[in-house]
PDB file of N, CA and C in Angstrom:
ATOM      1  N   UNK A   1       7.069 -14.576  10.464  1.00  0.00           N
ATOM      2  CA  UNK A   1       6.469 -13.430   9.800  1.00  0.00           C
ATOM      3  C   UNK A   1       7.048 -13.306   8.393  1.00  0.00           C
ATOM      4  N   UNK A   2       5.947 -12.918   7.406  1.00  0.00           N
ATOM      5  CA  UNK A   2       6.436 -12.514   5.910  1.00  0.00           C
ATOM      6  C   UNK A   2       6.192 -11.250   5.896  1.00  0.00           C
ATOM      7  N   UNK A   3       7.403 -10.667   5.505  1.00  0.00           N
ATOM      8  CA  UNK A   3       8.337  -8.904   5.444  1.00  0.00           C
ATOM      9  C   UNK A   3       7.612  -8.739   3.831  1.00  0.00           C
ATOM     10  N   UNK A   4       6.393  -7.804   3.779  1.00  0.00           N
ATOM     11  CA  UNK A   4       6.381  -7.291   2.415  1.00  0.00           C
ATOM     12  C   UNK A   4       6.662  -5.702   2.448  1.00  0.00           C
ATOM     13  N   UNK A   5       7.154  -5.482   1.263  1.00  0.00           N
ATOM     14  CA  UNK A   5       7.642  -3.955   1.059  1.00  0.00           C
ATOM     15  C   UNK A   5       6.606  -3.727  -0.248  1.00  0.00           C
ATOM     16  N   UNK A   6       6.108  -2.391  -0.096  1.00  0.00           N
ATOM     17  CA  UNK A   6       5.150  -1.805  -1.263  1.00  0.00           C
ATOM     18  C   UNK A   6       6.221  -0.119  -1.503  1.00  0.00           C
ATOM     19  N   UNK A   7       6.222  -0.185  -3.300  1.00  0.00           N
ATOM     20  CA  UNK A   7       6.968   0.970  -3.417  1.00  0.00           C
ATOM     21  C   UNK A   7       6.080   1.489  -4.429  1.00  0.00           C
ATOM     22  N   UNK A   8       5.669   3.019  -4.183  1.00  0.00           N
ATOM     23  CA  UNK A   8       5.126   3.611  -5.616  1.00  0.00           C
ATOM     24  C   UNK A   8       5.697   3.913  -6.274  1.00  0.00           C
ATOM     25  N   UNK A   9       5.095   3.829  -7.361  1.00  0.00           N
ATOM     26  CA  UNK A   9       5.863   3.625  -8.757  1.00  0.00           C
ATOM     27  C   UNK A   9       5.705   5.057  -8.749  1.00  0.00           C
ATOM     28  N   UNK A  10       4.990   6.321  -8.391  1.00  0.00           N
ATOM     29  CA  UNK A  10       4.660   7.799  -8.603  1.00  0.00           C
ATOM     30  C   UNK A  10       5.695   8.180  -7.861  1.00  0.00           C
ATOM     31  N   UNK A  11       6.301   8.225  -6.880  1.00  0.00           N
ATOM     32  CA  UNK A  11       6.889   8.891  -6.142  1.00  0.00           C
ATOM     33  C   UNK A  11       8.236   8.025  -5.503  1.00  0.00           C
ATOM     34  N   UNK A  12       8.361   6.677  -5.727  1.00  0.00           N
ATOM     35  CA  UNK A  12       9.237   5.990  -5.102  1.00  0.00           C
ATOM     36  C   UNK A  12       9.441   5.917  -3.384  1.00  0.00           C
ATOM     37  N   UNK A  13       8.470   6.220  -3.295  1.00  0.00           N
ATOM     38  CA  UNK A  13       8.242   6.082  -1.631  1.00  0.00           C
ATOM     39  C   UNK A  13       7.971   4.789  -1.098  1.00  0.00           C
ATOM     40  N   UNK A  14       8.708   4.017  -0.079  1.00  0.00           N
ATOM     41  CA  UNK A  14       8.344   2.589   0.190  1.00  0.00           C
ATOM     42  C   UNK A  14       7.976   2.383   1.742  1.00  0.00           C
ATOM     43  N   UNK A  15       7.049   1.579   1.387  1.00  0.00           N
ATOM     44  CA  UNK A  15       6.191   1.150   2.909  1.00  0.00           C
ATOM     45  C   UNK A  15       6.783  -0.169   3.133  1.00  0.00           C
ATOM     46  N   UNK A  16       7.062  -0.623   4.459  1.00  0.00           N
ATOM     47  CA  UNK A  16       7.248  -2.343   4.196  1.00  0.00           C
ATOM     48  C   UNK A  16       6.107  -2.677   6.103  1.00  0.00           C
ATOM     49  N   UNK A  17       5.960  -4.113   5.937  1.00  0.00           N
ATOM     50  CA  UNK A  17       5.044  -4.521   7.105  1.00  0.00           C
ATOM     51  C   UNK A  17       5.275  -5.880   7.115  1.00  0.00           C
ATOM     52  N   UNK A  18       4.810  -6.543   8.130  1.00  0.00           N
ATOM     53  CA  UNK A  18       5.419  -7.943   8.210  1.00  0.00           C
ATOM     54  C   UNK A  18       4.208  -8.134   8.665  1.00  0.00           C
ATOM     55  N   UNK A  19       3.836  -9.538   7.961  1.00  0.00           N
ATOM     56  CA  UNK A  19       2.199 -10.021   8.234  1.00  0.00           C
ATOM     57  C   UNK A  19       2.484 -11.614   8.392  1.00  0.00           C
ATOM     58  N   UNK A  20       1.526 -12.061   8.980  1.00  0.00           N
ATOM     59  CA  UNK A  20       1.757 -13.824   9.677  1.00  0.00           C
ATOM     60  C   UNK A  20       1.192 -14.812   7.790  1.00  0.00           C
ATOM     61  N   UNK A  21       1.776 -15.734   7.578  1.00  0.00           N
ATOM     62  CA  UNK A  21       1.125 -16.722   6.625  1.00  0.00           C
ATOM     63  C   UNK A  21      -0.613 -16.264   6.431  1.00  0.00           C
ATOM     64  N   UNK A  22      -1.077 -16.434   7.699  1.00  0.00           N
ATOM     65  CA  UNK A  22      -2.723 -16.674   8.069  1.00  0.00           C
ATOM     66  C   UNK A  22      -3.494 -15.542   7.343  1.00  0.00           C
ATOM     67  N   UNK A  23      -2.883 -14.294   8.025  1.00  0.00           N
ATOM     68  CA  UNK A  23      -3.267 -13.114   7.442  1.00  0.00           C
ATOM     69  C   UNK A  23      -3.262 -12.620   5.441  1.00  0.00           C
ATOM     70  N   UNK A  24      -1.788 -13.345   5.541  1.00  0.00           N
ATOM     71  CA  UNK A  24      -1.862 -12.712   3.672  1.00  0.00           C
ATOM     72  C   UNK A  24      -2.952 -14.252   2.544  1.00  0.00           C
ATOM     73  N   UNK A  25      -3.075 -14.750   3.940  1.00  0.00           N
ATOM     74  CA  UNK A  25      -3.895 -15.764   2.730  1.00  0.00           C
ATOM     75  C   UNK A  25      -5.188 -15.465   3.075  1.00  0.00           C
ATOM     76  N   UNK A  26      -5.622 -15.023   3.933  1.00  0.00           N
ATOM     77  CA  UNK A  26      -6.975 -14.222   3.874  1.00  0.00           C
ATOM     78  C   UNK A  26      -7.113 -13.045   3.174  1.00  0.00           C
ATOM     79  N   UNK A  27      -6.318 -12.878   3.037  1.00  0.00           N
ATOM     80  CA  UNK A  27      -6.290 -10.991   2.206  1.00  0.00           C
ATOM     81  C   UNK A  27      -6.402 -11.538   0.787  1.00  0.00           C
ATOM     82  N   UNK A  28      -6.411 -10.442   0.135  1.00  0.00           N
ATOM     83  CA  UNK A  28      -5.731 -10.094  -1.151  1.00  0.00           C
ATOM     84  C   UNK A  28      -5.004  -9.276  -1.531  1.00  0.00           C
ATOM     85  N   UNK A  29      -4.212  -8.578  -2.517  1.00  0.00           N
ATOM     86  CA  UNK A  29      -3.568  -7.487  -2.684  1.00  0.00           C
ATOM     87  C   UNK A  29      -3.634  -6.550  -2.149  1.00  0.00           C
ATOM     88  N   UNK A  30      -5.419  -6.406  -2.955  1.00  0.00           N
ATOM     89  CA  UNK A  30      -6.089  -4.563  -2.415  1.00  0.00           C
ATOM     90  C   UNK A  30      -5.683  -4.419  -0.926  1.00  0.00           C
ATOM     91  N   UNK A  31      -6.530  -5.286  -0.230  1.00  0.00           N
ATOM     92  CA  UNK A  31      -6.541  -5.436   1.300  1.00  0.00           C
ATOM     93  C   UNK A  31      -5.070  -4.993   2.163  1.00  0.00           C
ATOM     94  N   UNK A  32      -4.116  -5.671   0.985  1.00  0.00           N
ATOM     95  CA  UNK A  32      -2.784  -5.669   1.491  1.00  0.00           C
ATOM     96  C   UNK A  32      -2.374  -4.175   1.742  1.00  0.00           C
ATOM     97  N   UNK A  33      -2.608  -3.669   0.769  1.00  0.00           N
ATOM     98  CA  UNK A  33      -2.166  -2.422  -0.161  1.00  0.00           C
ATOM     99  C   UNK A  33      -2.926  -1.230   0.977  1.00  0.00           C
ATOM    100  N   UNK A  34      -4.052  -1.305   0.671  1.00  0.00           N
ATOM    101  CA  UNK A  34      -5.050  -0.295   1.887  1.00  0.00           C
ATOM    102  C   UNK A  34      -4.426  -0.242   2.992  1.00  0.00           C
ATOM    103  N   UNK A  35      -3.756  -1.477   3.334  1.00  0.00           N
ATOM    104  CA  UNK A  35      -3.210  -1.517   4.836  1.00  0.00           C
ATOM    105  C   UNK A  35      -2.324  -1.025   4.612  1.00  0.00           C
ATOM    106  N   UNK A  36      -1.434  -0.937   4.097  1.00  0.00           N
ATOM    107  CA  UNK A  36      -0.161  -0.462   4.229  1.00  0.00           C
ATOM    108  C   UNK A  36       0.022   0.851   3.867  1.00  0.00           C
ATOM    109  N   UNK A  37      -1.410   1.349   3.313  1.00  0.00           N
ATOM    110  CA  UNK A  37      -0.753   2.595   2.893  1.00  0.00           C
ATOM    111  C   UNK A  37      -2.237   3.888   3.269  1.00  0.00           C
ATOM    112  N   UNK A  38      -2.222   2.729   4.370  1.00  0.00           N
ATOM    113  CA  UNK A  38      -3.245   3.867   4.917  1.00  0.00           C
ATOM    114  C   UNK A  38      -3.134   5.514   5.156  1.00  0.00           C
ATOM    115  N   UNK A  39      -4.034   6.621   4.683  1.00  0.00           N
ATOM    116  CA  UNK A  39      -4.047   7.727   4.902  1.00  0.00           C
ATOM    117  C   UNK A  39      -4.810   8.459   6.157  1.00  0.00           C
ATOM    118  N   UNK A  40      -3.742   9.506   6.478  1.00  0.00           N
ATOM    119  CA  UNK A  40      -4.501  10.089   7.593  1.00  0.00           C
ATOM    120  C   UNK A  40      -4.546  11.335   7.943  1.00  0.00           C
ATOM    121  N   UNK A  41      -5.872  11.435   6.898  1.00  0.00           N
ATOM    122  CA  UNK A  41      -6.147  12.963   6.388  1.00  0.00           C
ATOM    123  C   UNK A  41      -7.514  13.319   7.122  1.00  0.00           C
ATOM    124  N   UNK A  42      -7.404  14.152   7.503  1.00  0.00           N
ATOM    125  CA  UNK A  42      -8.417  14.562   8.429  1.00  0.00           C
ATOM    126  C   UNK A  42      -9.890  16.184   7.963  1.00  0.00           C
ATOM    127  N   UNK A  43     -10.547  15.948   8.346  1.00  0.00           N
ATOM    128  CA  UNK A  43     -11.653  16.625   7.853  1.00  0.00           C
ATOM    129  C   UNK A  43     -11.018  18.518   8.030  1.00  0.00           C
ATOM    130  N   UNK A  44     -11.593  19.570   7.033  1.00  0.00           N
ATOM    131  CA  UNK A  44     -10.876  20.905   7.213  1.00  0.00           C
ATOM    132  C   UNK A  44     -12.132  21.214   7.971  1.00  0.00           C
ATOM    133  N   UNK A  45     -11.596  22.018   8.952  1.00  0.00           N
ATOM    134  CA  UNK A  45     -12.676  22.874  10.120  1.00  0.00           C
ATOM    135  C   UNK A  45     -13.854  22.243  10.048  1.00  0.00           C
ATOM    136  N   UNK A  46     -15.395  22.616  10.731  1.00  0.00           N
ATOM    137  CA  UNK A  46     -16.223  22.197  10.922  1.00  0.00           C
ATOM    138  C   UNK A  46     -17.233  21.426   9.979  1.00  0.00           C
ATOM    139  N   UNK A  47     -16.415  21.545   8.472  1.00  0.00           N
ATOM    140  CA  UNK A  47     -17.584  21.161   7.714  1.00  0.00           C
ATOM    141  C   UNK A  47     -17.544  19.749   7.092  1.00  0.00           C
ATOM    142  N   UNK A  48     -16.315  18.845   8.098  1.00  0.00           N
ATOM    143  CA  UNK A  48     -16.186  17.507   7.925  1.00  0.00           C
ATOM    144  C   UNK A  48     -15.825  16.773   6.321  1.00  0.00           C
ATOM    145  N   UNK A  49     -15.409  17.819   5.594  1.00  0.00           N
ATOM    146  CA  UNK A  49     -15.025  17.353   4.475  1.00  0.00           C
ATOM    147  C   UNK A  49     -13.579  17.156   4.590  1.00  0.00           C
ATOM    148  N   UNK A  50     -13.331  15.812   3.968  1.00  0.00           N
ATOM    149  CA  UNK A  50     -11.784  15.354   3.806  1.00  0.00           C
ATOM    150  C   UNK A  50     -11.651  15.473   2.735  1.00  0.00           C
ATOM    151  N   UNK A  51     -10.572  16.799   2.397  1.00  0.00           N
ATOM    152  CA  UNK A  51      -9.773  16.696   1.147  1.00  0.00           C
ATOM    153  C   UNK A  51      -8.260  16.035   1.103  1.00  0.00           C
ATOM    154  N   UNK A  52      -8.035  14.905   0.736  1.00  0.00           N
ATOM    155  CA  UNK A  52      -7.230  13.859   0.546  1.00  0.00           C
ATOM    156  C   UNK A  52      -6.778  13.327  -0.488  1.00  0.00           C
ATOM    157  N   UNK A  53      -5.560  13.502  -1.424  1.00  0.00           N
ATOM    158  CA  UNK A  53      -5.673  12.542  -2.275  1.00  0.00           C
ATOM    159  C   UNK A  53      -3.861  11.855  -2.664  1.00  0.00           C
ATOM    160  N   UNK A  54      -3.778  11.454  -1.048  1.00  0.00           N
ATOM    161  CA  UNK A  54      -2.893  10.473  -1.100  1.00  0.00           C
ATOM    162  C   UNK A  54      -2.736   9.514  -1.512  1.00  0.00           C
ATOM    163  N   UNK A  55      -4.065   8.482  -1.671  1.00  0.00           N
ATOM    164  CA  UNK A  55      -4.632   7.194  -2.050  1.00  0.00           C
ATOM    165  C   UNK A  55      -4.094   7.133  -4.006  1.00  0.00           C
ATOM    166  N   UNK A  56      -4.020   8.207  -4.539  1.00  0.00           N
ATOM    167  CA  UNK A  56      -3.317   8.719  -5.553  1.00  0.00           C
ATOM    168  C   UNK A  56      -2.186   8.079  -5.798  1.00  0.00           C
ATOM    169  N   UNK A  57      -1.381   8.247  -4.743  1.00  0.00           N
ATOM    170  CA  UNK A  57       0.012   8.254  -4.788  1.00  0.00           C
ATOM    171  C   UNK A  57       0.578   6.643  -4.838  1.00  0.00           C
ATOM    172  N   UNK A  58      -0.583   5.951  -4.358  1.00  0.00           N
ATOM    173  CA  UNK A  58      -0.371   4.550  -4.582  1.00  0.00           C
ATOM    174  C   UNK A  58      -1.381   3.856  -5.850  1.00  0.00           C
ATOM    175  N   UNK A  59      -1.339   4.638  -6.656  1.00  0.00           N
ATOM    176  CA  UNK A  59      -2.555   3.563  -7.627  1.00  0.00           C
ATOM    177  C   UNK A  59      -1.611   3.139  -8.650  1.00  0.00           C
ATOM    178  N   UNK A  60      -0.452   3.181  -8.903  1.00  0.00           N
ATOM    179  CA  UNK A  60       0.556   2.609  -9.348  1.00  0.00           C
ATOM    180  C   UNK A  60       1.560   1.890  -8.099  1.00  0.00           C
ATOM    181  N   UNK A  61       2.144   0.655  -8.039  1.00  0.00           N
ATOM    182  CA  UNK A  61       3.004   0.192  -7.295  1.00  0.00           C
ATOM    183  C   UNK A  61       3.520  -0.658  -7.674  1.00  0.00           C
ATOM    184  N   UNK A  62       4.686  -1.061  -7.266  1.00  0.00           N
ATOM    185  CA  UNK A  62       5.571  -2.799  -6.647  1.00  0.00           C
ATOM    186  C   UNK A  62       5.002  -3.225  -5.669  1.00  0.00           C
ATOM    187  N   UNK A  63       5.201  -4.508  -5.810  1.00  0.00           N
ATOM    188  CA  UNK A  63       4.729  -5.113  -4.566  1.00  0.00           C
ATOM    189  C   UNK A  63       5.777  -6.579  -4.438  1.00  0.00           C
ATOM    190  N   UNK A  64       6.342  -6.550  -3.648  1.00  0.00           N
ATOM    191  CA  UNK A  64       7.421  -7.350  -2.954  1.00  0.00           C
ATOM    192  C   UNK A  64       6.536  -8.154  -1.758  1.00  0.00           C
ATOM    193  N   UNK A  65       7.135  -9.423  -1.652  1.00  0.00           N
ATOM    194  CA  UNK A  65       7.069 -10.594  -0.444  1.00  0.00           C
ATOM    195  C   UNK A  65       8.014 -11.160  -0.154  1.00  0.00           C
ATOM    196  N   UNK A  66       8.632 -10.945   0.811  1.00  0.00           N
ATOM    197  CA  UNK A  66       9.850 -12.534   1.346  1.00  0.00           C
ATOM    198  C   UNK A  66       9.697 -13.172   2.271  1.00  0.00           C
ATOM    199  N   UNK A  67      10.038 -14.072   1.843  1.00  0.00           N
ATOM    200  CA  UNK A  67       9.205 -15.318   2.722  1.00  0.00           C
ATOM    201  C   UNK A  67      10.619 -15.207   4.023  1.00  0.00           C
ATOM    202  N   UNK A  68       9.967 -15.921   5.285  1.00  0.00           N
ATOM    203  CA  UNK A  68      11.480 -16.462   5.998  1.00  0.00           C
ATOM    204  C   UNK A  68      12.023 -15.170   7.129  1.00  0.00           C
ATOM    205  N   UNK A  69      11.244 -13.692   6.600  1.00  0.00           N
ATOM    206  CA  UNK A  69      11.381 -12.519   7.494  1.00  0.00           C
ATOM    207  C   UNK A  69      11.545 -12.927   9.196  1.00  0.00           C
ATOM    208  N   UNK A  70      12.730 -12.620   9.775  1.00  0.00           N
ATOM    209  CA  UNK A  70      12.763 -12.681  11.497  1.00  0.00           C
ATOM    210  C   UNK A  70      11.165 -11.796  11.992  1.00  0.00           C
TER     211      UNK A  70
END
């Protein structure tokens, strides 16, 4: 497994995930990034609107890979 860590540059908050060779060469960044920093914001009362704007908090980042992760 390759150990990547994602840190925002807005808030310094860091995500890390460990993904197989197979997977990050099918991906790309974005893909990477969405995954890791998935939000889970949920609709207010019945009228199914999601006000969310975590996705914010990552539109600046680092993005780290090390190879060799246990």
């Amino acid at each position: 497994m390759i150990e990547v860590t994602v840190k925002s540059k807005k808030t310094g908050k860091v995500k890390r995930g460990s993904y197989s060779a197979r997977e990050l060469l099918q991906s790309n960044e974005e893909d990477i990034i969405d995954d890791m920093t998935k939000c889970d914001c949920q609709p207010v009362g019945e009228t199914y609107v999601v006000e969310c704007n975590c996705c914010e908090e990552w539109e600046e980042y680092d993005l780290e890979i090390k190879e060799g992760a246990e």
